[in-house]
Protein backbone atom coordinates (compact mmCIF):
# COMPACT_ATOMS: atom_id res chain seq x y z
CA UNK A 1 -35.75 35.80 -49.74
CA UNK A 2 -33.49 33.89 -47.20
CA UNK A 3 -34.46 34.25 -43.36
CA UNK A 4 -32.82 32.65 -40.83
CA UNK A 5 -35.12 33.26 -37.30
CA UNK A 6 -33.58 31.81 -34.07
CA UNK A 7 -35.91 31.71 -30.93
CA UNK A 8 -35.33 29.97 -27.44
CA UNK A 9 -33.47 32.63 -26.01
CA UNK A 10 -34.49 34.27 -22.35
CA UNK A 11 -33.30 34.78 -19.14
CA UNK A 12 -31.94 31.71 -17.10
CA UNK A 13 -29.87 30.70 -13.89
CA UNK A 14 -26.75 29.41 -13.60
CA UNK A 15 -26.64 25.46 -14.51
CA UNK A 16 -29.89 25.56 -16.22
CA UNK A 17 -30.58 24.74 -20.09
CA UNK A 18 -32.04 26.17 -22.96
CA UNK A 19 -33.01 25.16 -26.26
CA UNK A 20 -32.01 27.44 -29.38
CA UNK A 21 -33.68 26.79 -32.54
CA UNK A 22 -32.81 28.67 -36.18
CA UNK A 23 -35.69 28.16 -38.94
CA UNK A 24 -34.08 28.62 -42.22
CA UNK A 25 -35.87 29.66 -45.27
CA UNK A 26 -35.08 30.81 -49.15
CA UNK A 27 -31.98 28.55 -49.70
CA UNK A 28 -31.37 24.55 -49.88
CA UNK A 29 -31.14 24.14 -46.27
CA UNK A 30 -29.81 20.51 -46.46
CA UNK A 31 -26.70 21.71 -48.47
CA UNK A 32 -25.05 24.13 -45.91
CA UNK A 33 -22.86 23.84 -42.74
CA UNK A 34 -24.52 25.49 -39.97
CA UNK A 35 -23.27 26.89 -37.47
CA UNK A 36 -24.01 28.96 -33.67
CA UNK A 37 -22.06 32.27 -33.00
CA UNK A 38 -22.34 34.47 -30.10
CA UNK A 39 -21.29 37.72 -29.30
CA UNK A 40 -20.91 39.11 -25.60
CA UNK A 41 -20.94 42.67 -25.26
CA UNK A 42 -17.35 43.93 -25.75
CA UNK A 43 -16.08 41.28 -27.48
CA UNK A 44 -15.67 39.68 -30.79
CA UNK A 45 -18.13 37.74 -32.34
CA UNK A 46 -17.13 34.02 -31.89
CA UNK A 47 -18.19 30.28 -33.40
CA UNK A 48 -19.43 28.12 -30.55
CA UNK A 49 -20.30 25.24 -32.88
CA UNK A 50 -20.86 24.20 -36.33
CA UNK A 51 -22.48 21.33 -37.96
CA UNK A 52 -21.91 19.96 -41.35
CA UNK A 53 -24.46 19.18 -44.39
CA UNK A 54 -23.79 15.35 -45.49
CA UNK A 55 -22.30 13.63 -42.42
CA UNK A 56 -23.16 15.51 -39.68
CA UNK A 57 -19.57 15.78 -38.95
CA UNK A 58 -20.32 18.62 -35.83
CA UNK A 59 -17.58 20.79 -34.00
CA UNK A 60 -17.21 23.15 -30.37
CA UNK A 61 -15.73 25.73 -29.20
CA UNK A 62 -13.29 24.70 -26.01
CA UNK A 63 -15.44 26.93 -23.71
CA UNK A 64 -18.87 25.08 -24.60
CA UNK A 65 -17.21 21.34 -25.60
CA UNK A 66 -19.32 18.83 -23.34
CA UNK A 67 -22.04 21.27 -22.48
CA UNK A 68 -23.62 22.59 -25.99
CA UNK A 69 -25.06 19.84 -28.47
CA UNK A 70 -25.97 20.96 -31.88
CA UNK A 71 -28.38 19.17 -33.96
CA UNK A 72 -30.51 19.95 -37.50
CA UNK A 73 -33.50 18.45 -38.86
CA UNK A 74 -33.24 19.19 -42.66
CA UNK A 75 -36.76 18.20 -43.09
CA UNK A 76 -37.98 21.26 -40.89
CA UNK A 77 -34.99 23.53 -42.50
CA UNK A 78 -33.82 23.75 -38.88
CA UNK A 79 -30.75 23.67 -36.71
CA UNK A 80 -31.27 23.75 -32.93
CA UNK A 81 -28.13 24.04 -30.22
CA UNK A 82 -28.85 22.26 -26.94
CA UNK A 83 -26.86 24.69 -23.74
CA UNK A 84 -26.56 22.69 -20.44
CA UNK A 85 -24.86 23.44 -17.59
CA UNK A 86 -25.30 27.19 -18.76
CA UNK A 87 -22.78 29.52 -16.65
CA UNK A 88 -23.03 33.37 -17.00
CA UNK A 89 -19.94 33.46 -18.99
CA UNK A 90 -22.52 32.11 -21.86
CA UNK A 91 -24.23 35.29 -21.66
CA UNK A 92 -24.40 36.48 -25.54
CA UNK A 93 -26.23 37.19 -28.22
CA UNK A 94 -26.77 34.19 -29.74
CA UNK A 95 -26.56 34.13 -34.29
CA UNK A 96 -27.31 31.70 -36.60
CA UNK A 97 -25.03 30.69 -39.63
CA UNK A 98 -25.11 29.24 -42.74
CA UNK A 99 -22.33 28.66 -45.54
CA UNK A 100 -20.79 26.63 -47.75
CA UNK A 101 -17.11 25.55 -48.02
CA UNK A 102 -16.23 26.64 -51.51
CA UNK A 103 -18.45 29.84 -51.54
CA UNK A 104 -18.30 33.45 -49.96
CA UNK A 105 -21.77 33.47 -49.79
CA UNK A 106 -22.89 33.61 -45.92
CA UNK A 107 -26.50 34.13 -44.31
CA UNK A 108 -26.85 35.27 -40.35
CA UNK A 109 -29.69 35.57 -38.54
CA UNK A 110 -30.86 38.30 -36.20
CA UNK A 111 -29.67 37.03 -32.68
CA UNK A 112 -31.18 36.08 -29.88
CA UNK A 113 -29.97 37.09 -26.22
CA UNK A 114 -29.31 34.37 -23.77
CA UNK A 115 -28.99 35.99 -20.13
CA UNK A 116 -27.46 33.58 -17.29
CA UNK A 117 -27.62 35.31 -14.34
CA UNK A 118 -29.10 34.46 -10.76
């Protein structure tokens, strides 16, 4: 049975950090591409940053580039993604990702709201 469970989300104020983490479970972590989406409300669901199996090889999202780090630990089956310098445009629902390049197969997580607001 694959789970993906992110924590780390809350309530925060403007400039402050949080730490998302995603345990994953039921698949070989250490061969997929992970990745953080988020969704605002009214908008489309959106990557803010992905980070590949073998060399780490990790992209961003324009709006987050600078700010966001994301990391994985593929001894824990985990990815984690770092927010500094948070700004209430960041506001979302925060998912979890995993996938591979030459497959359809995908696996998302449940979400987990991030709030920046003072």
């Amino acid at each position: 049975q694959v789970q993906l469970v992110e924590s780390g989300g809350g309530l925060v104020q403007p400039g402050g950090s949080l730490r998302l983490s995603c345990a994953a479970s039921g698949f070989t972590f250490s061969s997929a591409r992970m990745s953080w989406y988020r969704q605002a409300p009214g908008k489309e669901r959106e990557l803010v940053a992905r980070i590949s199996r073998a060399d780490r090889n990790t992209d961003y999202s324009d709006s987050v580039k600078g700010r966001f780090t994301i990391s994985r630990d593929d001894a824990k089956n985990t990815v984690y993604l770092q927010m500094n310098s948070l700004v209430p445009e960041d506001t979302a629902v925060y998912y979890c990702h995993a996938g591979w390049r030459f497959s359809a197969t995908v696996y998302w997580g449940q979400g987990t709201q991030v709030t920046v607001s003072s």
